[in-house]
Protein backbone atom coordinates (compact mmCIF):
# COMPACT_ATOMS: atom_id res chain seq x y z
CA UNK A 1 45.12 -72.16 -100.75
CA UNK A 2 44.91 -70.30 -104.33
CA UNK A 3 45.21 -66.70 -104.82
CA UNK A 4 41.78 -64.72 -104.60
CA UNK A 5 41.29 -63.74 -108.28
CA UNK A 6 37.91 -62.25 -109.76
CA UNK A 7 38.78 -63.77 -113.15
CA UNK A 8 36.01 -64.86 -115.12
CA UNK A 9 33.67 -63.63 -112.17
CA UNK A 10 30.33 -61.57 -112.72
CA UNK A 11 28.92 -59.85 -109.79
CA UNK A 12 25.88 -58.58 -109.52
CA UNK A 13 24.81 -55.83 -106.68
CA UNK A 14 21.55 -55.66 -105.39
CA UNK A 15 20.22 -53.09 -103.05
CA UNK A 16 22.71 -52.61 -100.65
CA UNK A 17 23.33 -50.42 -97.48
CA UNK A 18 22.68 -47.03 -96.93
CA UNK A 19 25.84 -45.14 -98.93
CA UNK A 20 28.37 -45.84 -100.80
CA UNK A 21 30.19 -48.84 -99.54
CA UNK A 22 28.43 -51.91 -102.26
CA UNK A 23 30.17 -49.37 -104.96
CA UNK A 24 33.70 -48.94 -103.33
CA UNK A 25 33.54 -52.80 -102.84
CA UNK A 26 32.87 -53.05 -106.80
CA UNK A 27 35.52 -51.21 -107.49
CA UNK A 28 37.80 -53.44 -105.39
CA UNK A 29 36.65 -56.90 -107.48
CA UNK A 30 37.56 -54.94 -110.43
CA UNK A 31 41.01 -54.27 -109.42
CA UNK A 32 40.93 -58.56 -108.57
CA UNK A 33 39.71 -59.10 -112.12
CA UNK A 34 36.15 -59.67 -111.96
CA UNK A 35 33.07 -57.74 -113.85
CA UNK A 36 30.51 -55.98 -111.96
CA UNK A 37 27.42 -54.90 -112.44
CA UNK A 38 24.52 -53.05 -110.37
CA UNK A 39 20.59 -53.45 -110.57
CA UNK A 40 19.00 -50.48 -109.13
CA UNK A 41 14.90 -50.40 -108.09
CA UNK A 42 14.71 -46.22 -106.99
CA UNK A 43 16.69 -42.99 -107.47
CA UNK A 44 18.26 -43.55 -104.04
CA UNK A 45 20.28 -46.60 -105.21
CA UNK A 46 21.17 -45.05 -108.62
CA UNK A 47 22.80 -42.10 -106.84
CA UNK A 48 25.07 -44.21 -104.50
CA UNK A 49 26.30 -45.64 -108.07
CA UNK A 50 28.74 -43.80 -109.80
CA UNK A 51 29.55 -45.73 -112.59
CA UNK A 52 26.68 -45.73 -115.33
CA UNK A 53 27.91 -48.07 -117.55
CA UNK A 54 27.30 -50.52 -115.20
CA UNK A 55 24.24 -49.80 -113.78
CA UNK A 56 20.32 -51.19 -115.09
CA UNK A 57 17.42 -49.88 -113.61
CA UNK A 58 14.73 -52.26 -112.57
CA UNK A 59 11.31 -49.52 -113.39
CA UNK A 60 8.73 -53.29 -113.89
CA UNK A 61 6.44 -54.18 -111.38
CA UNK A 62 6.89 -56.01 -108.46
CA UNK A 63 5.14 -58.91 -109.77
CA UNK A 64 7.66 -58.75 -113.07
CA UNK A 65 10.51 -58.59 -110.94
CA UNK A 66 11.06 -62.78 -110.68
CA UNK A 67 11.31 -63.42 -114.41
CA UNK A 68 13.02 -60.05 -114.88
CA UNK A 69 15.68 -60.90 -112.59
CA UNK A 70 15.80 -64.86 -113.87
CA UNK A 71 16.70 -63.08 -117.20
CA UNK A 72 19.12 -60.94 -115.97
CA UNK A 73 21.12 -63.55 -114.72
CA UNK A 74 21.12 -65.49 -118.09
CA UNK A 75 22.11 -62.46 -119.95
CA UNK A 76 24.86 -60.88 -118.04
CA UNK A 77 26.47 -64.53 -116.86
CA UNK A 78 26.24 -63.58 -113.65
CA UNK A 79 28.32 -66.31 -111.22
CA UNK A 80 27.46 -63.90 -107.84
CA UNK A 81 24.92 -62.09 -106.28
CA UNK A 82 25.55 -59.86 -104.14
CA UNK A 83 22.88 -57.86 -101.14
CA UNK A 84 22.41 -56.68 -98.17
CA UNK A 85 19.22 -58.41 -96.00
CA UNK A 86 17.62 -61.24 -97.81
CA UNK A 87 13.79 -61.04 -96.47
CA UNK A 88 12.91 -58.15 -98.70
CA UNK A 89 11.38 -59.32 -101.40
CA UNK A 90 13.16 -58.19 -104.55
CA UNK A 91 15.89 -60.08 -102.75
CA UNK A 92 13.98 -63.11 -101.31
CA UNK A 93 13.02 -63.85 -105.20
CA UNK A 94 16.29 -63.57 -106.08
CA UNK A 95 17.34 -66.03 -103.91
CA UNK A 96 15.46 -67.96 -105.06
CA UNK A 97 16.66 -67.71 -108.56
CA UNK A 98 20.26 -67.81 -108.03
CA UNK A 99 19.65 -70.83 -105.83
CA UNK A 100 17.74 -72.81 -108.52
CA UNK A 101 20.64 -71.32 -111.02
CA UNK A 102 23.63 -72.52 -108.98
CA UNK A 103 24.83 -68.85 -108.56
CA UNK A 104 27.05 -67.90 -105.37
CA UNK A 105 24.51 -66.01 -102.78
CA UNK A 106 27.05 -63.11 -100.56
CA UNK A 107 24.67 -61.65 -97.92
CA UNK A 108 25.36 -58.94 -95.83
CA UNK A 109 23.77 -57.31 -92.59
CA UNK A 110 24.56 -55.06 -89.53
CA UNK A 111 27.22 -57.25 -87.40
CA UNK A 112 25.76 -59.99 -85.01
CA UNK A 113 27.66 -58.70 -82.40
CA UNK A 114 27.95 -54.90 -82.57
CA UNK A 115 29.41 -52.48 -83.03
CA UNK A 116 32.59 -51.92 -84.99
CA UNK A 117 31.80 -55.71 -86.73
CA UNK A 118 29.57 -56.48 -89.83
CA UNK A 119 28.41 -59.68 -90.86
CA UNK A 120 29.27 -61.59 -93.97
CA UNK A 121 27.61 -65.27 -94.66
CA UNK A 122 26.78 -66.61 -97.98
CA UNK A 123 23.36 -67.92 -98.66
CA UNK A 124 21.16 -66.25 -95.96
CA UNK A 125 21.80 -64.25 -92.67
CA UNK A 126 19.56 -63.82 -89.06
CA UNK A 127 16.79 -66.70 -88.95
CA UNK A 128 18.43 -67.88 -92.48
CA UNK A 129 21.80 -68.23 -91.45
CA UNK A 130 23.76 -71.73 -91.15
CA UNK A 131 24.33 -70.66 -87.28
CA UNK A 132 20.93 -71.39 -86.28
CA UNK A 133 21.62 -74.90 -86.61
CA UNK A 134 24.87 -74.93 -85.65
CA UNK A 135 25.64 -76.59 -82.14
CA UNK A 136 28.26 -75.12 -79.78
CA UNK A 137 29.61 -78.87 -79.38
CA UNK A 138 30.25 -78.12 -83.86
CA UNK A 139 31.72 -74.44 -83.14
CA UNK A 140 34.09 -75.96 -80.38
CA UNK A 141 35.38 -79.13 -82.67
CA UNK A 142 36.66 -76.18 -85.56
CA UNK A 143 38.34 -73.93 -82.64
CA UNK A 144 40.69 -76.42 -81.84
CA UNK A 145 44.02 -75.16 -81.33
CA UNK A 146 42.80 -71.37 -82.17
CA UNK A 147 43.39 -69.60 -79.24
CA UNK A 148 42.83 -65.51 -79.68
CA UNK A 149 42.53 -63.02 -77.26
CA UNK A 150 38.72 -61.99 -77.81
CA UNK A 151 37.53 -58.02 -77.99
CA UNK A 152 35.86 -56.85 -76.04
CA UNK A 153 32.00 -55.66 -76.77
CA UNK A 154 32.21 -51.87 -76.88
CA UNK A 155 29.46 -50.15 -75.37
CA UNK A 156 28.07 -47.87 -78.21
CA UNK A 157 26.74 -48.50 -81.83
CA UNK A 158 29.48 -46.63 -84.21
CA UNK A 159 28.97 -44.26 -87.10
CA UNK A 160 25.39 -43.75 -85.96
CA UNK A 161 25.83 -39.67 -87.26
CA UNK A 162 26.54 -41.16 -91.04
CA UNK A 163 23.92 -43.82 -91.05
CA UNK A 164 21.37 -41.45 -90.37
CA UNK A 165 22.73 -39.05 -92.98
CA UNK A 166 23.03 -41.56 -95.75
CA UNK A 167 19.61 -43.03 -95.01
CA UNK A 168 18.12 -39.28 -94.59
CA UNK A 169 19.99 -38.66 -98.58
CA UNK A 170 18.74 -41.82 -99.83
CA UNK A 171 15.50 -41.71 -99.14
CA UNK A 172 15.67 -37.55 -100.18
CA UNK A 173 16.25 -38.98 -103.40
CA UNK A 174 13.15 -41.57 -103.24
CA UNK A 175 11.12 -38.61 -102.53
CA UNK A 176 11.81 -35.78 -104.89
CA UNK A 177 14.13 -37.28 -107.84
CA UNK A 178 12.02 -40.60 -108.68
CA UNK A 179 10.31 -40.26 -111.83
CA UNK A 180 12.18 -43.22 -113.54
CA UNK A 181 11.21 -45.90 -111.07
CA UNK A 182 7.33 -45.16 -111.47
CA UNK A 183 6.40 -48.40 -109.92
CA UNK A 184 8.78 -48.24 -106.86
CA UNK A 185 7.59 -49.82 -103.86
CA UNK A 186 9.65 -49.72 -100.43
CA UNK A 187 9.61 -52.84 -98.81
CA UNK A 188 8.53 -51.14 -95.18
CA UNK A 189 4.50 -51.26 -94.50
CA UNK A 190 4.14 -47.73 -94.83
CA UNK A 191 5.49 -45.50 -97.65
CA UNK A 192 8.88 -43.51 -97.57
CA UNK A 193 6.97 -40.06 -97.19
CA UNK A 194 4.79 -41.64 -94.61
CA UNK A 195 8.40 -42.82 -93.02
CA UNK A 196 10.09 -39.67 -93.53
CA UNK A 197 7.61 -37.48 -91.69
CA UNK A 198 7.69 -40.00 -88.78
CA UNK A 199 11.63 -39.11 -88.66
CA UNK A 200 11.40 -35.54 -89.17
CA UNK A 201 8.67 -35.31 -86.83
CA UNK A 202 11.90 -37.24 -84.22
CA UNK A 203 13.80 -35.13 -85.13
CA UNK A 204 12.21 -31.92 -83.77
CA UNK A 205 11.56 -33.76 -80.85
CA UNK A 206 15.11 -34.47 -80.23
CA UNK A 207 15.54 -32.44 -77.15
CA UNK A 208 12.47 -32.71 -75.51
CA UNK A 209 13.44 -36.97 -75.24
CA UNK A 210 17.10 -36.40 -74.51
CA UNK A 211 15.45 -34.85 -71.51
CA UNK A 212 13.28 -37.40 -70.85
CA UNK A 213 15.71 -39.92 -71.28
CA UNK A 214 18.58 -38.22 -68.85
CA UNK A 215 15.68 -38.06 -66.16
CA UNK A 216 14.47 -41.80 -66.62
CA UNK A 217 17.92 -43.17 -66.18
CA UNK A 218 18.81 -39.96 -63.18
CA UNK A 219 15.86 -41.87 -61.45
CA UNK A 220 16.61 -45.35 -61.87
CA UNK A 221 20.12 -45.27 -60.46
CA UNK A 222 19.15 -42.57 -58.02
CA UNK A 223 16.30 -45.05 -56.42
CA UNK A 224 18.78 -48.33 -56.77
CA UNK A 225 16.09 -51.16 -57.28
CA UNK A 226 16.82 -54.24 -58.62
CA UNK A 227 15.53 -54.23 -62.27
CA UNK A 228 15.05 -56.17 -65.08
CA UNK A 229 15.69 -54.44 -68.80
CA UNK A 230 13.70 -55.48 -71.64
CA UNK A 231 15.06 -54.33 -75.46
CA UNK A 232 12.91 -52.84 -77.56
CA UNK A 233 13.59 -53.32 -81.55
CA UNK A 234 11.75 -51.59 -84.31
CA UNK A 235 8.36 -53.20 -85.20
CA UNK A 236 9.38 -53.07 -89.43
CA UNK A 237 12.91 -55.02 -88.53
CA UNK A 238 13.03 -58.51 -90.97
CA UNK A 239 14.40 -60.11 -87.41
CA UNK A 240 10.95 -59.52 -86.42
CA UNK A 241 8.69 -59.78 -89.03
CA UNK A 242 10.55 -62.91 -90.52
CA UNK A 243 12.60 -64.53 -87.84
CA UNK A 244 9.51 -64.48 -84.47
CA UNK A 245 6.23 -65.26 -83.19
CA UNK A 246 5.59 -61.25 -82.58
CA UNK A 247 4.94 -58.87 -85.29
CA UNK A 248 5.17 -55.45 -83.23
CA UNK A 249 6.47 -54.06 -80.19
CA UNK A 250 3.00 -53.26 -78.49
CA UNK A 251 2.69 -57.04 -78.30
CA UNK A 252 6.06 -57.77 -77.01
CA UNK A 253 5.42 -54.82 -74.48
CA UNK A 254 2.23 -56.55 -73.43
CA UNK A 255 3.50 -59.93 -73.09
CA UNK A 256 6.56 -58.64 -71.32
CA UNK A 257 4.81 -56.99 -68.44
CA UNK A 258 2.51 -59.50 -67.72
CA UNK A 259 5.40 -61.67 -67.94
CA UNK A 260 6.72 -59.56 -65.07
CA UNK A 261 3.63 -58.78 -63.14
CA UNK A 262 3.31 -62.42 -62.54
CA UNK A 263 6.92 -63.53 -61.71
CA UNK A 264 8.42 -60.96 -60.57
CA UNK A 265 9.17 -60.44 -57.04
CA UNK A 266 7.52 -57.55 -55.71
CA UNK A 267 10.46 -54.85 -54.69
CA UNK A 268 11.76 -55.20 -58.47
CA UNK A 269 10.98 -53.16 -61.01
CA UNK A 270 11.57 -53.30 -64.87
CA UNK A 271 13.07 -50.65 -67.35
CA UNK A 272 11.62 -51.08 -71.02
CA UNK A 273 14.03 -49.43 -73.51
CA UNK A 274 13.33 -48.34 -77.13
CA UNK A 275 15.46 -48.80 -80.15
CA UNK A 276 18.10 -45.59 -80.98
CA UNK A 277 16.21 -45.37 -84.46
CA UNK A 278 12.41 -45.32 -82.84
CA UNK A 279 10.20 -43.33 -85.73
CA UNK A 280 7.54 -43.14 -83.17
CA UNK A 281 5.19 -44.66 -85.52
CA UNK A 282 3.88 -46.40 -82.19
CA UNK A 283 2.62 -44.19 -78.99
CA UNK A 284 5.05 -46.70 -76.65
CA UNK A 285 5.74 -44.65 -73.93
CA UNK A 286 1.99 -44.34 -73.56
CA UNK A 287 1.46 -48.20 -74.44
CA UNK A 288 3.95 -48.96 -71.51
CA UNK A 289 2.22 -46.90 -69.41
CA UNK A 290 -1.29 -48.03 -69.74
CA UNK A 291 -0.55 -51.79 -69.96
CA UNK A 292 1.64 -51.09 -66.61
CA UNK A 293 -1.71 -49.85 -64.77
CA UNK A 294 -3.65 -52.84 -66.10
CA UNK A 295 -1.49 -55.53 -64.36
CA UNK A 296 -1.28 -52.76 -61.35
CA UNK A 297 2.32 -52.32 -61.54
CA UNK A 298 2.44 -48.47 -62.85
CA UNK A 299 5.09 -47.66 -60.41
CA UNK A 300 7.04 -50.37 -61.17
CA UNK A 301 8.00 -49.91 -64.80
CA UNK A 302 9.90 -47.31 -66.56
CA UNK A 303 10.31 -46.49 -70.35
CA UNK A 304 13.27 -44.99 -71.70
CA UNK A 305 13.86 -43.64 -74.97
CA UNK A 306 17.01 -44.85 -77.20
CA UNK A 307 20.12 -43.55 -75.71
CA UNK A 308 23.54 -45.70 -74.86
CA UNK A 309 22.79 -49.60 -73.66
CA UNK A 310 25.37 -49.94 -71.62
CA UNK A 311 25.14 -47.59 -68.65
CA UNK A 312 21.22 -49.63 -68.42
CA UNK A 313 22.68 -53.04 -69.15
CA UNK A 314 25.47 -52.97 -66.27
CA UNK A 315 23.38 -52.99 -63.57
CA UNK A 316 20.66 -54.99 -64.88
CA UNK A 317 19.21 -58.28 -63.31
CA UNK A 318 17.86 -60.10 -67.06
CA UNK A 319 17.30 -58.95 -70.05
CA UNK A 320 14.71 -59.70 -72.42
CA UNK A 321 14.79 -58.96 -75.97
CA UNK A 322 12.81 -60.60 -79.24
CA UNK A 323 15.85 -61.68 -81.19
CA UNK A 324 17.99 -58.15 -81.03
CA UNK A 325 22.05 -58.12 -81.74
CA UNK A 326 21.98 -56.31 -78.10
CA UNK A 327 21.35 -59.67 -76.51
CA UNK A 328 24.70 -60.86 -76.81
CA UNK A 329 26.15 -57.91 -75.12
CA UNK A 330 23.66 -59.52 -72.29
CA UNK A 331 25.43 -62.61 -72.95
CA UNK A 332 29.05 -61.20 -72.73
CA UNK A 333 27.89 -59.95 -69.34
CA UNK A 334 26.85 -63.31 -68.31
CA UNK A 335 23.50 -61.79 -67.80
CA UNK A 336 20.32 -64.16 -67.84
CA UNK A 337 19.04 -63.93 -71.25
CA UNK A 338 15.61 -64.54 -72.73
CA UNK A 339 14.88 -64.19 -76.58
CA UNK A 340 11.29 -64.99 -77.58
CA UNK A 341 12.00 -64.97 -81.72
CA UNK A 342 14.67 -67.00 -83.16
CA UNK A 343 17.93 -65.55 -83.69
CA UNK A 344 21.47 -67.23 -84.18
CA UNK A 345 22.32 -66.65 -80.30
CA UNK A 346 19.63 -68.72 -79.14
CA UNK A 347 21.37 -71.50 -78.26
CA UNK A 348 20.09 -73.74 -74.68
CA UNK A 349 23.87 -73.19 -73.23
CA UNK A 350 23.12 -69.52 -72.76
CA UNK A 351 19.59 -68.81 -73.78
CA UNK A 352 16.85 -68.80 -71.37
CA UNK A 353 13.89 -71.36 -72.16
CA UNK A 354 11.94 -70.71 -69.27
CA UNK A 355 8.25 -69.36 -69.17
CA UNK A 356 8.47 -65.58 -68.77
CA UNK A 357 7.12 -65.43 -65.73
CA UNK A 358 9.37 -67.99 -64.19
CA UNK A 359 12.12 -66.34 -65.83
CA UNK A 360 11.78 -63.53 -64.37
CA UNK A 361 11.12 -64.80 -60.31
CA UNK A 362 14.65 -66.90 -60.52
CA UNK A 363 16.70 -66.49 -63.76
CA UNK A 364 18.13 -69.56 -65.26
CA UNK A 365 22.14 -68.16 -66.09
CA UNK A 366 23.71 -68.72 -68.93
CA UNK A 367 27.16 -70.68 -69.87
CA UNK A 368 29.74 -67.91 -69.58
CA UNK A 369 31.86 -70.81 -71.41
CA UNK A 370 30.07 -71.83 -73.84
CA UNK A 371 29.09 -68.07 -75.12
CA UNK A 372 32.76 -67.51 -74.95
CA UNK A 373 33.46 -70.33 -77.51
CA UNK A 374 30.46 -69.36 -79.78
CA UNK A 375 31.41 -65.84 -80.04
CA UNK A 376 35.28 -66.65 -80.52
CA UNK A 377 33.49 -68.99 -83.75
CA UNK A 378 31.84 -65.57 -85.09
CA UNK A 379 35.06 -64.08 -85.22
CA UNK A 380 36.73 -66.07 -87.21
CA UNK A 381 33.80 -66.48 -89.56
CA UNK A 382 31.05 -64.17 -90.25
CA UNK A 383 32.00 -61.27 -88.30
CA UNK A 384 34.40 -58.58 -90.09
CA UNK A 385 36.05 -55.53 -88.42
CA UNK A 386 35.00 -52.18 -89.72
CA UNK A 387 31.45 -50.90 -90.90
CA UNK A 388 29.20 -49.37 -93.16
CA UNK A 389 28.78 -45.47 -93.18
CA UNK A 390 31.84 -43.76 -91.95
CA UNK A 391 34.99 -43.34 -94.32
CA UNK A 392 37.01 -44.98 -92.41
CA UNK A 393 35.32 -48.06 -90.95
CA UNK A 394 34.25 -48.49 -94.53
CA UNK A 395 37.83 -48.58 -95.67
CA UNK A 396 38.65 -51.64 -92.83
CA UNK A 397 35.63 -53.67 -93.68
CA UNK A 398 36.57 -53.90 -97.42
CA UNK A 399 40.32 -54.94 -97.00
CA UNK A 400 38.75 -57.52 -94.47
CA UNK A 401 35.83 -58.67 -96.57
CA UNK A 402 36.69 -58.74 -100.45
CA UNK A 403 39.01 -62.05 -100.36
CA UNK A 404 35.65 -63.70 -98.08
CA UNK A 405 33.82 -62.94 -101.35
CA UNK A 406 36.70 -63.73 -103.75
CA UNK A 407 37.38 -67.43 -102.02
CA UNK A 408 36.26 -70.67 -103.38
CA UNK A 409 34.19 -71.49 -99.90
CA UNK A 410 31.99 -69.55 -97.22
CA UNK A 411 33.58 -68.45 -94.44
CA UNK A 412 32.26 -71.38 -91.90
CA UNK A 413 33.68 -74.33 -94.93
CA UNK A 414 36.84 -72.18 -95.31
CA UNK A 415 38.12 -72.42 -91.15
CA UNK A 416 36.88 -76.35 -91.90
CA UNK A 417 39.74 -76.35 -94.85
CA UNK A 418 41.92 -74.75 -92.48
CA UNK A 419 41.53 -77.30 -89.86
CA UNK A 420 42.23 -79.90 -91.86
CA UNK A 421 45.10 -78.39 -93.46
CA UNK A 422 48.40 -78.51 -91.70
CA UNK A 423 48.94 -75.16 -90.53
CA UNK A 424 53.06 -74.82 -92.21
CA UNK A 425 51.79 -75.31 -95.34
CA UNK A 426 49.35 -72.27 -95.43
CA UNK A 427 50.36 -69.47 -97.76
CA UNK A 428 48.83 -65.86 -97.12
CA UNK A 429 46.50 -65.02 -99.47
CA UNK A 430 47.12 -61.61 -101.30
């Protein structure tokens, strides 16, 4: 295996994480020898950028940006592209372009199974991602003779504190300090002031749904039913606008509780649970409620807002879920699992294909063997320690990730290489 050099590389960033970790990862390929340089398309992604020199503004259009960015890439050479979510569409189109160009495509997005991992594929992640059509029988030939002791799933989401204080700076930036990106548009359905009064509006309701969330969960292991959880994820996710049949959470609420009312035997009861980053741009607590009384059922389901998965997911019958990371902490469980959009978890060994309602009256259970193998695969592939917004799980994930970026292949070809290399004659790559 060669050394990981950036010599005669050109990287270009596009928009990247909340934060600062797409420039301290620049500044790494520097040291390995490669150029970098950073298109930004708001205020919020110049500030995260502390080197100048290197940095063009995109202020076009939206409809300029293809042939903009085609250009770009002839001018500056560039051999790599580098973002974070590819569904947006400033990314999608340049995708698109670096595909058709024969330029390297290094995609990042929040860690398939979280926390404390990111993910790292090349060419497309989620619904995108080579996984998807991936068999286990494929993951199990390349973990032959790779025998690691696997993590365990922790039980919260780290550096939640700094995500919300990078994305609350970055999008303070979009608001007051845009000027020079007059034709801006966010790539959310509604607009970043429309977005930030939905969080600060959250925000001041902080306490009053820590309450209601402590008495919600008080009550449901207080009463000790059997119950079945269902994950809520945020409506403007690219998992579910790109990656599923639903396009908001009302309709996977409504569709879940019939679900339920149907199948479900009558002494059980199900616990519907929103996303830690809710905006509330959805009434779902009342949503849950009313469609509850519809099917008759009112005093058999119970919403609870954000708040730790784990203490829920212990005790849990199923779980139900869209496509959410979550669902493979299900799976570690060897809960019954079913995922209505497509995600790279669903695979038949340990994904429930079973009507909802018949899901839910006798759960089909998943391969506790099978998920084992696929998630010791992730490891040694897409999944990196370490993470986004805090200092120091920022610091782990680039020693971890910058030779994955650096190296000739992605990380699913490179364990093939490795397989077929004999193990003595592997140097360490520094």
């Amino acid at each position: 295996m060669g050394k990981a050099s950036g010599a005669g590389r050109v990287f270009l960033f596009l928009q990247g994480p909340h934060g600062p970790f797409f420039y301290q990862l620049s500044r790494v390929l520097c040291a390995a020898g490669a150029r970098v340089l950073k298109i930004g398309f708001n205020q919020g992604d110049r500030a995260f950028w502390r080197d100048g020199e290197t940095y063009q503004p995109f202020t076009g259009r939206q409809e300029d940006w293809p042939a903009t960015f085609t250009d770009i890439l002839a001018r500056t050479g560039a051999t790599d592209i580098v973002l974070y979510g590819d569904t947006r569409f400033v990314h999608a189109e340049a995708v698109k372009a670096a595909r058709k160009a024969g330029i390297e495509v290094h995609c990042f997005e929040e860690g398939y199974i979280r926390p404390y991992w990111v993910t790292y594929e090349r060419g497309g992640v989620n619904g995108y991602s080579r996984l998807v059509e991936m068999s286990i029988a494929e993951m199990r030939a390349e973990l032959v003779d790779r025998d690691i002791e696997l993590p365990d799933a922790p039980a919260r989401w780290g550096d939640m504190r700094q995500h919300a204080f990078y994305g609350a700076l970055y999008h303070g930036h979009i608001l007051f300090r845009n000027r020079a990106y007059p034709n801006y548009q966010t790539h959310r359905d509604i607009s970043v002031l429309q977005e930030f009064r939905l969080h600060f509006r959250r925000l001041l309701a902080i306490p009053l749904h820590a309450m209601q969330r402590r008495a919600a969960q008080l009550r449901i292991r207080r009463d000790g039913y059997v119950y079945h959880l269902a994950l809520l994820q945020l409506s403007h996710d690219s998992s579910i606008q790109h990656h599923s049949p639903i396009r908001s959470m009302p309709e996977f609420i409504r569709m879940v509780i019939a679900g339920f009312a149907e199948g479900a035997p009558i002494h059980h009861h199900l616990v519907i649970k929103a996303h830690p980053l809710e905006d509330g741009r959805f009434p779902l607590r009342r949503i849950v409620a009313d469609v509850a009384r519809e099917h008759g059922i009112e005093a058999r389901v119970h919403f609870v807002r954000g708040g730790k998965l784990a203490g829920l997911m212990n005790f849990a019958r199923t779980v139900t879920t869209v496509n959410s990371t979550a669902g493979q902490q299900a799976l570690w469980r060897g809960l019954p699992l079913k995922a209505i959009g497509n995600s790279v978890y669903r695979k038949p060994e340990f994904v429930s294909e079973q009507p909802l309602d018949e899901f839910f009256a006798e759960p089909w259970r998943p391969d506790a063997r099978a998920y084992r193998d696929y998630r010791h695969y992730l490891l040694e592939t897409s999944q990196v320690m370490g993470g986004f917004y805090s200092t120091r799980s920022r610091r782990r994930l680039i020693r971890g990730v910058v030779d994955r970026l650096l190296a000739e292949q992605d990380p699913y070809d490179s364990l093939k290489r490795e397989n077929a290399t004999p193990r003595q004659q592997l140097r360490v790559v520094k």
